[in-house]
C-alpha atoms as a PDB file:
ATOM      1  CA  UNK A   1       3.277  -9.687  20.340  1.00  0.00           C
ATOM      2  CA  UNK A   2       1.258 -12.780  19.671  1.00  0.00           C
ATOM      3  CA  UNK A   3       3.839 -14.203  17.703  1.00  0.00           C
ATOM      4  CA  UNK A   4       6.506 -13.869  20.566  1.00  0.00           C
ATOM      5  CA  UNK A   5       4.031 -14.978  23.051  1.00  0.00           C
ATOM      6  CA  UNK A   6       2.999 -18.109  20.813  1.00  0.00           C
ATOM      7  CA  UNK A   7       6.746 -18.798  20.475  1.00  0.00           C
ATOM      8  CA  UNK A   8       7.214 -18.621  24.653  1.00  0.00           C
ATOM      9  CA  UNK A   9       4.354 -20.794  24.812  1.00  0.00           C
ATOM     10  CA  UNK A  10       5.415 -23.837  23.040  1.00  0.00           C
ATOM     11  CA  UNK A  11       8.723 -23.652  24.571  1.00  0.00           C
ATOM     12  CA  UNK A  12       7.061 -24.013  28.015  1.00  0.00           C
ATOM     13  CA  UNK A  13       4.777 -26.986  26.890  1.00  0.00           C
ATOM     14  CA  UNK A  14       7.552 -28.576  25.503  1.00  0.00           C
ATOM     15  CA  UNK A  15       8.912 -28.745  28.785  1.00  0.00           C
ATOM     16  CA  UNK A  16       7.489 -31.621  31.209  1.00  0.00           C
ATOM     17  CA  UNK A  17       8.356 -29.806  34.162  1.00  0.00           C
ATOM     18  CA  UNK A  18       7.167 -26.733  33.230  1.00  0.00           C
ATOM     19  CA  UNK A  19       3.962 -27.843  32.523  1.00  0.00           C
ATOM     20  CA  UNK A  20       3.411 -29.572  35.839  1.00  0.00           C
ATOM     21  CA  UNK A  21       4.160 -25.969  37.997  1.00  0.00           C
ATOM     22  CA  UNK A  22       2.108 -24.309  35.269  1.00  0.00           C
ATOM     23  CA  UNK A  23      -0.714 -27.061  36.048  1.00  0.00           C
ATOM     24  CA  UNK A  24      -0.049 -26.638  39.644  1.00  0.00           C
ATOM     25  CA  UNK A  25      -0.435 -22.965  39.689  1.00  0.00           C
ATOM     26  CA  UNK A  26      -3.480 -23.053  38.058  1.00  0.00           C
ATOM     27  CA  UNK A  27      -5.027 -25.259  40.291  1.00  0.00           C
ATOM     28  CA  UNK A  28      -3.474 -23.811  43.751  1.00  0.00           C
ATOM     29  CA  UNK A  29      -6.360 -21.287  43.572  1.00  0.00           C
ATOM     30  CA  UNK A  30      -9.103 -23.378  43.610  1.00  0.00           C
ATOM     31  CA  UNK A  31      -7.937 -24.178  47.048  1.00  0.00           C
ATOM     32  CA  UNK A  32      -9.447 -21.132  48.346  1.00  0.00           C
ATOM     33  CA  UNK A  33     -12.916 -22.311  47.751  1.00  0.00           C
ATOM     34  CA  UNK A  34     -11.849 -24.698  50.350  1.00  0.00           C
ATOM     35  CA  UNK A  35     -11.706 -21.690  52.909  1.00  0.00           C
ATOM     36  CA  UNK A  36     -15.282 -21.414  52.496  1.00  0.00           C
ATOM     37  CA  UNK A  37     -16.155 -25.169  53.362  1.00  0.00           C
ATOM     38  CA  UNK A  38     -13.793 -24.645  56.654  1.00  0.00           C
ATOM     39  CA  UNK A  39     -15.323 -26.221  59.133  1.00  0.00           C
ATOM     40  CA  UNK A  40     -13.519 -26.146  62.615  1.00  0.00           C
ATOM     41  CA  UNK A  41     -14.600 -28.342  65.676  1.00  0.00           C
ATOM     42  CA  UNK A  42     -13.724 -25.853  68.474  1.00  0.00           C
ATOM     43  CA  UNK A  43     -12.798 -28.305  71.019  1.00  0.00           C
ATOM     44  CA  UNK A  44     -15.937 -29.879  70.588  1.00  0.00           C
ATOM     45  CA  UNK A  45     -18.153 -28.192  71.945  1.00  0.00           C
ATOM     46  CA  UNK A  46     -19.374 -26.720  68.785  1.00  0.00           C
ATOM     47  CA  UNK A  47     -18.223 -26.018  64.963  1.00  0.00           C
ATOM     48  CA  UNK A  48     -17.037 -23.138  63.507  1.00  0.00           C
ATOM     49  CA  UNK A  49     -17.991 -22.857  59.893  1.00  0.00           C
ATOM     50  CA  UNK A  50     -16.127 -20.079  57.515  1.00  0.00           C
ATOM     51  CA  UNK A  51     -19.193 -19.511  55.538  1.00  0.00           C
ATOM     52  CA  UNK A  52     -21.547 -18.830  57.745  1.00  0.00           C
ATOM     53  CA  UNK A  53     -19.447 -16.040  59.562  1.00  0.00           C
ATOM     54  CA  UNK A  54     -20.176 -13.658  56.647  1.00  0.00           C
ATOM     55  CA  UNK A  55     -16.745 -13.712  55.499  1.00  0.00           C
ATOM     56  CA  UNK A  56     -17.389 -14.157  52.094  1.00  0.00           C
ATOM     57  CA  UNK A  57     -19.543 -11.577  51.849  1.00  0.00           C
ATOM     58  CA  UNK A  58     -19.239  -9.123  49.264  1.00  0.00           C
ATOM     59  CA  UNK A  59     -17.251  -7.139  48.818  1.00  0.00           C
ATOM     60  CA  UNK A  60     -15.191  -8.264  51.677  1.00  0.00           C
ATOM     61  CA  UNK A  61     -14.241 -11.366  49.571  1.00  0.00           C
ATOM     62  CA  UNK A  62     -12.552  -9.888  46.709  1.00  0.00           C
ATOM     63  CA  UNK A  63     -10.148  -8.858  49.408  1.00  0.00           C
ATOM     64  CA  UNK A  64      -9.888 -11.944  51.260  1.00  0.00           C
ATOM     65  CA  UNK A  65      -9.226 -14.204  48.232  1.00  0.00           C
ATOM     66  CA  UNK A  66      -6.822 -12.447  46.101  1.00  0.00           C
ATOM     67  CA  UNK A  67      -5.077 -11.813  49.393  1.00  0.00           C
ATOM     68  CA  UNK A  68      -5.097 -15.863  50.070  1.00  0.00           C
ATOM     69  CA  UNK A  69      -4.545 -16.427  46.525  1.00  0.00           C
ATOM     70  CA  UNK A  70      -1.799 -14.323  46.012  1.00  0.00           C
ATOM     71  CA  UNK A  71       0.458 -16.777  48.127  1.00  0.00           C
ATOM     72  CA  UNK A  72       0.702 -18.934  46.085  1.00  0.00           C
ATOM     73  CA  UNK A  73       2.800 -17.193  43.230  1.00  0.00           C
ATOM     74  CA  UNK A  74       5.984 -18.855  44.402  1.00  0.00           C
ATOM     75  CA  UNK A  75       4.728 -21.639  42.379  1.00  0.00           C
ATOM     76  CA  UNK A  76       4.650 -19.748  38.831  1.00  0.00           C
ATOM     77  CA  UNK A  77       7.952 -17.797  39.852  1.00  0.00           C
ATOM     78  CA  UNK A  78       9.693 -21.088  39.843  1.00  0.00           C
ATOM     79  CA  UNK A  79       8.179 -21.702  36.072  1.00  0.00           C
ATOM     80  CA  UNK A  80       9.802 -17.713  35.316  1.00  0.00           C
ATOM     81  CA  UNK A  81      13.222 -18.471  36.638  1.00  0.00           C
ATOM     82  CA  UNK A  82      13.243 -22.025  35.087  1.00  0.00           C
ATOM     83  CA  UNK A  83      12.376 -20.772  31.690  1.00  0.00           C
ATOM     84  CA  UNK A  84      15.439 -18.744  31.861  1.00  0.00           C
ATOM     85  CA  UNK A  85      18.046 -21.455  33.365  1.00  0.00           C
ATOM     86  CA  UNK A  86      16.781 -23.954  30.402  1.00  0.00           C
ATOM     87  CA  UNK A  87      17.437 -21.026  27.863  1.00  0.00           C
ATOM     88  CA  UNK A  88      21.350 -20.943  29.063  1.00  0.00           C
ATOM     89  CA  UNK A  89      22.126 -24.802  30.090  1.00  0.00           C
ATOM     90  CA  UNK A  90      19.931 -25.965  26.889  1.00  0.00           C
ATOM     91  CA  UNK A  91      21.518 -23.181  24.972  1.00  0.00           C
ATOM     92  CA  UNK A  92      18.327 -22.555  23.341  1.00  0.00           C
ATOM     93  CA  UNK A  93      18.828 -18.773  23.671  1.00  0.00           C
ATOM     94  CA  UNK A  94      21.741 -18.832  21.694  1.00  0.00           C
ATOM     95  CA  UNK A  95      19.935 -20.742  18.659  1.00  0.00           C
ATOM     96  CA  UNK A  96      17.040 -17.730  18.886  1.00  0.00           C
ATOM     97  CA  UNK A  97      19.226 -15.727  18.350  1.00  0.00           C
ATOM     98  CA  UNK A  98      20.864 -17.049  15.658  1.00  0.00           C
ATOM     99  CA  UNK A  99      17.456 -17.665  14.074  1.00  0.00           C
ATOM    100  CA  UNK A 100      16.576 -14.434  13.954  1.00  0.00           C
ATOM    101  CA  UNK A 101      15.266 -13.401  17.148  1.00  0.00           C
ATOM    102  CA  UNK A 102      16.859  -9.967  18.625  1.00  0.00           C
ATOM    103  CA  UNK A 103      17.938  -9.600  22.492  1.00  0.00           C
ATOM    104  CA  UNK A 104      14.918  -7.292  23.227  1.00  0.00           C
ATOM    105  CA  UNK A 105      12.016  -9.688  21.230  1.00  0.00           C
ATOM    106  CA  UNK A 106      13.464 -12.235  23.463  1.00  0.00           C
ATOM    107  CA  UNK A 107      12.902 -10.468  26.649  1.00  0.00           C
ATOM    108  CA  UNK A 108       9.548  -9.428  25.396  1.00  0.00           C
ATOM    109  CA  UNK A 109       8.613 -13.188  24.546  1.00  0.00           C
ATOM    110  CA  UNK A 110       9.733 -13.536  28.296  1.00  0.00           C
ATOM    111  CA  UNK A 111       7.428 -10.812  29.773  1.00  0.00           C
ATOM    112  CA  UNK A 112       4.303 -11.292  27.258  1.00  0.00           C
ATOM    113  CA  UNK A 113       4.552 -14.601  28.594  1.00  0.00           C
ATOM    114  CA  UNK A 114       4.601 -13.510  32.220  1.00  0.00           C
ATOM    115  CA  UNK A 115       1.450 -10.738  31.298  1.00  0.00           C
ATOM    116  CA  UNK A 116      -0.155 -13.645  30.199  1.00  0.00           C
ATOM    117  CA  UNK A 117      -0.196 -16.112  33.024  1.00  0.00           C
ATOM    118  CA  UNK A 118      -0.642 -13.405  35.228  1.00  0.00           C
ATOM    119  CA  UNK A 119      -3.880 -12.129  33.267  1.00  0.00           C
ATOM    120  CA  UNK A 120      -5.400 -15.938  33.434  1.00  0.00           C
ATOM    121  CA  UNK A 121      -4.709 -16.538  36.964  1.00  0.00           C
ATOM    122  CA  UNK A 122      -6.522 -12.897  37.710  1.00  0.00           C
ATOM    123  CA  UNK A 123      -9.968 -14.243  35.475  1.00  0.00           C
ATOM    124  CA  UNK A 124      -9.950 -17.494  37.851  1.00  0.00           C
ATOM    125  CA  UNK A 125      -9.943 -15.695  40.399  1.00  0.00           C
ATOM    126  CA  UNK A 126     -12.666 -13.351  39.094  1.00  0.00           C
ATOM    127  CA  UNK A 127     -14.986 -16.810  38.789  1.00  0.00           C
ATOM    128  CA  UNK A 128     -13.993 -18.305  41.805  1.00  0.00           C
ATOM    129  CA  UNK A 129     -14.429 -15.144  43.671  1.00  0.00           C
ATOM    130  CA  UNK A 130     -17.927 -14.629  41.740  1.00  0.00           C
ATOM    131  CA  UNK A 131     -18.755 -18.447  42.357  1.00  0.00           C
ATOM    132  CA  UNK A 132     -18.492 -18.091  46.001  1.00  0.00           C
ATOM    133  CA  UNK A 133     -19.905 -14.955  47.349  1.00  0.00           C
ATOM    134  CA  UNK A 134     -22.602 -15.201  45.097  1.00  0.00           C
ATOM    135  CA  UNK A 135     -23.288 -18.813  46.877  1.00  0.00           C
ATOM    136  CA  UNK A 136     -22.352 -16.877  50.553  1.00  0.00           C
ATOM    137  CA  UNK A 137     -23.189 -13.528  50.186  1.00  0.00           C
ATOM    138  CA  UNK A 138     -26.426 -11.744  51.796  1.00  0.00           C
ATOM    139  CA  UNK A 139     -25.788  -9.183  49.519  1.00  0.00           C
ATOM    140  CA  UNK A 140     -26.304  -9.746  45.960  1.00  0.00           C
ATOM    141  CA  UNK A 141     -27.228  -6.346  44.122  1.00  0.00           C
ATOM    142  CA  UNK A 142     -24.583  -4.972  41.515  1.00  0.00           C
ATOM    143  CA  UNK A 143     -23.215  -2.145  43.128  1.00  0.00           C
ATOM    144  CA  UNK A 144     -22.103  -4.093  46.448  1.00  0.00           C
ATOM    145  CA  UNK A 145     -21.244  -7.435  44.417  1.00  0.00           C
ATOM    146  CA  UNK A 146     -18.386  -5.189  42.105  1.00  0.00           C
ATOM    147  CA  UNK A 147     -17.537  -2.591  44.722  1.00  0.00           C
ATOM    148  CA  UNK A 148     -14.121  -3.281  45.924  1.00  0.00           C
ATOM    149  CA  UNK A 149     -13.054  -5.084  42.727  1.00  0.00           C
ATOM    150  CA  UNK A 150      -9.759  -2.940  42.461  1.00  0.00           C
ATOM    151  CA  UNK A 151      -8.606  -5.697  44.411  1.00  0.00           C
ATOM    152  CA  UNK A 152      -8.213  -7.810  41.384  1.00  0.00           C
ATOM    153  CA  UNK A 153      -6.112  -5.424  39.474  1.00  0.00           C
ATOM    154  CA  UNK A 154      -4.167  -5.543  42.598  1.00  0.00           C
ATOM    155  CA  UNK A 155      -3.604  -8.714  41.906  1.00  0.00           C
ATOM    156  CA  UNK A 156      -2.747  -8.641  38.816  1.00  0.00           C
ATOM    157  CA  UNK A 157      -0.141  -5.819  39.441  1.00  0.00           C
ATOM    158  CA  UNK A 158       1.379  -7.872  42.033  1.00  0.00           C
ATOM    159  CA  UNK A 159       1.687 -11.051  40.050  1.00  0.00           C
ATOM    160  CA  UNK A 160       3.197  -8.980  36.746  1.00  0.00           C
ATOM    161  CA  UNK A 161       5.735  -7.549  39.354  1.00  0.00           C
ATOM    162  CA  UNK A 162       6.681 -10.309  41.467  1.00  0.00           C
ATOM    163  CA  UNK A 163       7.568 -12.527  38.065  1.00  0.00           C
ATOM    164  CA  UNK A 164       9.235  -9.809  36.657  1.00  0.00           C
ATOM    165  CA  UNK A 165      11.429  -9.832  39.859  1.00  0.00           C
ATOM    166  CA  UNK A 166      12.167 -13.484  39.149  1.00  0.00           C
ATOM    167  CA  UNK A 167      12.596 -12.661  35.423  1.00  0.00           C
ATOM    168  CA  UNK A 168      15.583 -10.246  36.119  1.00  0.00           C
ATOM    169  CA  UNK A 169      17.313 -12.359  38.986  1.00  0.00           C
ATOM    170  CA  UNK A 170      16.924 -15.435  36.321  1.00  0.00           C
ATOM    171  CA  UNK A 171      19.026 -13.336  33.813  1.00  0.00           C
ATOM    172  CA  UNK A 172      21.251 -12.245  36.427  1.00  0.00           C
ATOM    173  CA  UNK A 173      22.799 -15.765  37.986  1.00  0.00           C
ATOM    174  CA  UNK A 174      20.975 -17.590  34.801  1.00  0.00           C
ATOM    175  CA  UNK A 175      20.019 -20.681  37.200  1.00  0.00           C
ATOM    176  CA  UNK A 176      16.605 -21.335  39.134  1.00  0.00           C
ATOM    177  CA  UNK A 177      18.004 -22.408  42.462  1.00  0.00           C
ATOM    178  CA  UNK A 178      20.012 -19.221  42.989  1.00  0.00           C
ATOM    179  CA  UNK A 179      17.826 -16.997  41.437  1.00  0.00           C
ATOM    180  CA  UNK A 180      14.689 -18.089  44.059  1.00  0.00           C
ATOM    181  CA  UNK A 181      17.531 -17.755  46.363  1.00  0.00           C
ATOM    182  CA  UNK A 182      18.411 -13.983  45.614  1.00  0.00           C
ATOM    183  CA  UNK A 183      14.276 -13.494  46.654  1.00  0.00           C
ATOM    184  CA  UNK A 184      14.885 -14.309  50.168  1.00  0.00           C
ATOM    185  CA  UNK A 185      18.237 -12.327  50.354  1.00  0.00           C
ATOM    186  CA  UNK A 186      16.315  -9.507  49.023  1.00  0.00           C
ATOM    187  CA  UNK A 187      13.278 -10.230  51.441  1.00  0.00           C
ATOM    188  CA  UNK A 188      16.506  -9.965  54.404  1.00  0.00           C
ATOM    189  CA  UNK A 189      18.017  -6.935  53.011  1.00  0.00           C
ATOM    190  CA  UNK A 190      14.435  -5.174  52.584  1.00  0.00           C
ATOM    191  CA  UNK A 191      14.107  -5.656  56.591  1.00  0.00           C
ATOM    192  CA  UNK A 192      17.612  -4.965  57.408  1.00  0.00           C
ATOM    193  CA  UNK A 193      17.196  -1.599  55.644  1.00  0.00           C
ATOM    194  CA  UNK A 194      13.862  -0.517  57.188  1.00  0.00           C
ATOM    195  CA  UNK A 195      15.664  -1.427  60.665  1.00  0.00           C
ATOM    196  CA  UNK A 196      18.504   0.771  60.131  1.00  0.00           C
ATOM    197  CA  UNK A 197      16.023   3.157  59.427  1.00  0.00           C
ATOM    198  CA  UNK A 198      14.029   2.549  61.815  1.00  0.00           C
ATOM    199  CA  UNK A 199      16.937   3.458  64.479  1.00  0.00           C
ATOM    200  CA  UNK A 200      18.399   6.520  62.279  1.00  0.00           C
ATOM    201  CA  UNK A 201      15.191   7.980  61.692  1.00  0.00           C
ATOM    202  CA  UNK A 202      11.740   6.717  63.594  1.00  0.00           C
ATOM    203  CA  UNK A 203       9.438   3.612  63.014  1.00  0.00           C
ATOM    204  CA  UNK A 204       6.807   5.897  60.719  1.00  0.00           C
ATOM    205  CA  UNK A 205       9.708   7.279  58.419  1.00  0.00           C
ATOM    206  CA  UNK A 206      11.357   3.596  57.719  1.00  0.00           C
ATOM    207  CA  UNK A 207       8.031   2.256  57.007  1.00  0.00           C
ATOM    208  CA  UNK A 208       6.985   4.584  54.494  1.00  0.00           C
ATOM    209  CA  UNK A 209      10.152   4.384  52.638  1.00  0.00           C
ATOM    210  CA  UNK A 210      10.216   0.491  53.082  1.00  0.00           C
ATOM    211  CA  UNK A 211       7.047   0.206  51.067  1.00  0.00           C
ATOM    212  CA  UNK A 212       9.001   1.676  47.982  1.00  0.00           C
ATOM    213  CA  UNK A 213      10.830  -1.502  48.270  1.00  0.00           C
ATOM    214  CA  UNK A 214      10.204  -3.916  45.582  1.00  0.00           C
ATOM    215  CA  UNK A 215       8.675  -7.152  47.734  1.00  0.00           C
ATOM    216  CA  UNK A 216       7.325  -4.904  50.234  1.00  0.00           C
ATOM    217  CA  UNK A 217       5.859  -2.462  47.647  1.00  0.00           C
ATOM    218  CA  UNK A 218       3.969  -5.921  46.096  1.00  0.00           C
ATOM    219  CA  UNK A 219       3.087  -6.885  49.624  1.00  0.00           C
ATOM    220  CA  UNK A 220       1.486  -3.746  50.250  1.00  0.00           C
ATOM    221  CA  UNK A 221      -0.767  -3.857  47.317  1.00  0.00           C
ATOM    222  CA  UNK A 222      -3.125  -6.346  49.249  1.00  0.00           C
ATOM    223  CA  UNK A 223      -2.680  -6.178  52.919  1.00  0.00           C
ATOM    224  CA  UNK A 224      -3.652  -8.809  55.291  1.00  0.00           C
ATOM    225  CA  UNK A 225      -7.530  -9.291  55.604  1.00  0.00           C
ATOM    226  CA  UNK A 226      -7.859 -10.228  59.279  1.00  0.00           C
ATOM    227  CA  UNK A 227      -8.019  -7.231  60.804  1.00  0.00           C
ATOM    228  CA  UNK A 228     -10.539  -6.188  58.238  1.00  0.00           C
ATOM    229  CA  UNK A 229     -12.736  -8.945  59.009  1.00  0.00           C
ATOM    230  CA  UNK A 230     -12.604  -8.557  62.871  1.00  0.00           C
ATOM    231  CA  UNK A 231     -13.676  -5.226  62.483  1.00  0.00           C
ATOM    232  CA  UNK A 232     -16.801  -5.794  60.377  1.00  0.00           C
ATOM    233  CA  UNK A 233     -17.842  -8.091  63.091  1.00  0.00           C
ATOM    234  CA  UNK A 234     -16.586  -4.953  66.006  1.00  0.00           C
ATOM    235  CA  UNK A 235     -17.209  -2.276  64.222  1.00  0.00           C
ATOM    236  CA  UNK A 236     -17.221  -0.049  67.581  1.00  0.00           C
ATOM    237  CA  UNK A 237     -13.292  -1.204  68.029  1.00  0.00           C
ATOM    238  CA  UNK A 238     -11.728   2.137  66.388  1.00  0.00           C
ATOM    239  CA  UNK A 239      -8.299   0.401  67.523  1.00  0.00           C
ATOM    240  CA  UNK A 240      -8.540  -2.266  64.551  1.00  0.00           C
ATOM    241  CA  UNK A 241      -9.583   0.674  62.140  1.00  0.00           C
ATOM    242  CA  UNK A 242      -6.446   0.884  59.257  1.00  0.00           C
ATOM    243  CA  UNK A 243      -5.889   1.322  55.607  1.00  0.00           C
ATOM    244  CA  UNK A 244      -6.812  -1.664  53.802  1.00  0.00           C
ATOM    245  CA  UNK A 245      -7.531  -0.172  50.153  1.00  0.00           C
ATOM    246  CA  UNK A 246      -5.790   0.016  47.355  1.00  0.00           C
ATOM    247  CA  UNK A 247      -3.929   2.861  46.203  1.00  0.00           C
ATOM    248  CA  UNK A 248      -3.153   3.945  42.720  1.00  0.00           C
ATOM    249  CA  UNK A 249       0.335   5.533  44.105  1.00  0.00           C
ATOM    250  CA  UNK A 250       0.931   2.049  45.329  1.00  0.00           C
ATOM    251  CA  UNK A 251       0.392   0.411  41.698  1.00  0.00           C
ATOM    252  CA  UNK A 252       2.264   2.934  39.951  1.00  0.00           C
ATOM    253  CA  UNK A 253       5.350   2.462  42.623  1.00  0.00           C
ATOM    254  CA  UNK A 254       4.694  -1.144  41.431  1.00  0.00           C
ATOM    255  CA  UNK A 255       4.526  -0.753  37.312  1.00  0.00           C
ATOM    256  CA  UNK A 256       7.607   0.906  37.884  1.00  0.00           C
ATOM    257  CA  UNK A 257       9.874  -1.805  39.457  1.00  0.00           C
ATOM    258  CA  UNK A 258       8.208  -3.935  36.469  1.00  0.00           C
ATOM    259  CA  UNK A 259       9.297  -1.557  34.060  1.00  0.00           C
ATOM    260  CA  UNK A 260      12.604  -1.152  35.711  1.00  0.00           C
ATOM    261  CA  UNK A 261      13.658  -5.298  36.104  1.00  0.00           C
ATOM    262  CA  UNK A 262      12.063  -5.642  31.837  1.00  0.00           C
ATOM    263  CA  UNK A 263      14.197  -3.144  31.513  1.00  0.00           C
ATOM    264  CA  UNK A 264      17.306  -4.458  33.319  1.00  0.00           C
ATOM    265  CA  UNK A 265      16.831  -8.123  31.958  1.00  0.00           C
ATOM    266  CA  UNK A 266      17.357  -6.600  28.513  1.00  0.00           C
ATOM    267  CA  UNK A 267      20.129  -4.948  29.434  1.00  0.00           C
ATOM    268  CA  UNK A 268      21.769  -7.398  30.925  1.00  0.00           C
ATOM    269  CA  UNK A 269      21.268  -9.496  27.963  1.00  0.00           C
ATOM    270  CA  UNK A 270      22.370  -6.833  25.236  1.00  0.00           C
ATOM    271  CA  UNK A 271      25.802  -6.525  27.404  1.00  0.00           C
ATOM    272  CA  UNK A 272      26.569 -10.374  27.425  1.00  0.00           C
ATOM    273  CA  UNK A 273      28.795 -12.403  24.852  1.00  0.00           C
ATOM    274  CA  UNK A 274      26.389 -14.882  24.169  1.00  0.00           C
END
């Protein structure tokens, strides 16, 4: 594993570009600390400061950031489909090939690679997360500061499957711009789908069966924190009330389109003439 992973490693540090959205992913999460040094001049009559609105209070706050944070994968999905175009229009994944390395340790370098990336941008998130409500937070004891943390392997779940999504539609058209481009046809056909639905069937029936669906099964991991955080502040609103927690069926749905475009990308490679 280490060896593969090492090997996927250098090939992506080689690459100037690569290391600049690499770079750039890393640091897009930081940005959320900026959320909690919002300060909004409401017209000026008085400011509205994030912080002090008990937003980053645990354990709201491992929900709000991963949520926040989670937006900005596009960035390391563009590194995933790259890494793929290079290996055809470089032909560097015909010289692995020829050097020894098999169709299915190349797919694994692929994914370790993706596992990886995904695992640090989940601990600086952990920090960050940890950094801040720790700094905003009334509540500090244990139980209360790591309740709620399933959030994080939320996030981590979503990030594995999203780039495995872009790891399968790089093998498929084997260049960046159309495989980013097959994510927003998907992201149409998802919604065309659940409308069909929708009018077959009924609104409750579409939905459930749309969250099977690959982007909206990721989407669903985290939902939006909004109406979460209005109703901490209402609490006697039972109209905001809704299910904001993760779900283990929800992750497994999840693991499974992972397994199932790693699994595809190899075969897709094993059936080509390279």
């Amino acid at each position: 594993m280490f060896r593969l992973l090492n090997l996927e490693l250098q090939k992506l540090l080689l690459n100037r570009t690569s290391k600049i959205l690499i770079f750039v992913s890393f640091i897009l999460p930081f940005f959320v600390i900026l959320l909690s040094s919002l300060k909004i001049n409401v017209f000026g009559f008085f400011t509205l400061e994030l912080g002090e609105l008990g937003v980053f209070n645990f354990p709201l706050i491992w929900h709000l950031t991963t949520f926040f944070a989670s937006q900005f994968k596009f960035f390391f999905a563009i590194v995933v489909v790259s890494m793929i175009g290079n290996e055809y229009s470089n032909k560097t994944i015909k010289q692995n090939l020829i050097d020894g390395l098999s169709k299915k340790e190349f797919i694994l370098s692929k994914f370790y690679a993706i596992v990886f990336f995904s695992l640090v941008s989940t601990v600086l998130i952990f920090f960050i997360t940890l950094s801040i409500g720790m700094y905003y937070s009334s509540y500090t004891e244990a139980s209360i500061v790591f309740s709620n943390i399933e959030f994080l392997l939320a996030y981590f779940v979503k990030l594995m499957g999203f780039f495995s999504l872009c790891l399968f539609f790089g093998m498929l058209v084997k260049r960046s711009a159309f495989a980013l481009a097959f994510l927003f046809i998907l992201f149409i056909v998802e919604w065309i789908l659940y409308g069909i639905m929708a009018w077959k069937f009924n609104s409750a029936i579409a939905e459930r069966i749309q969250n099977c669906f690959p982007l909206q099964s990721m989407y669903k991991l985290i939902d939006q924190p909004f109406q979460r955080i209005t109703m901490s502040k209402f609490p006697d609103k039972t109209s905001l009330t809704y299910d904001y927690a993760v779900h283990s069926y929800e992750i497994l749905i999840v693991l499974c389109w992972t397994a199932l475009f790693v699994f595809l990308s190899y075969k897709l490679l094993k059936s080509r003439d390279l």
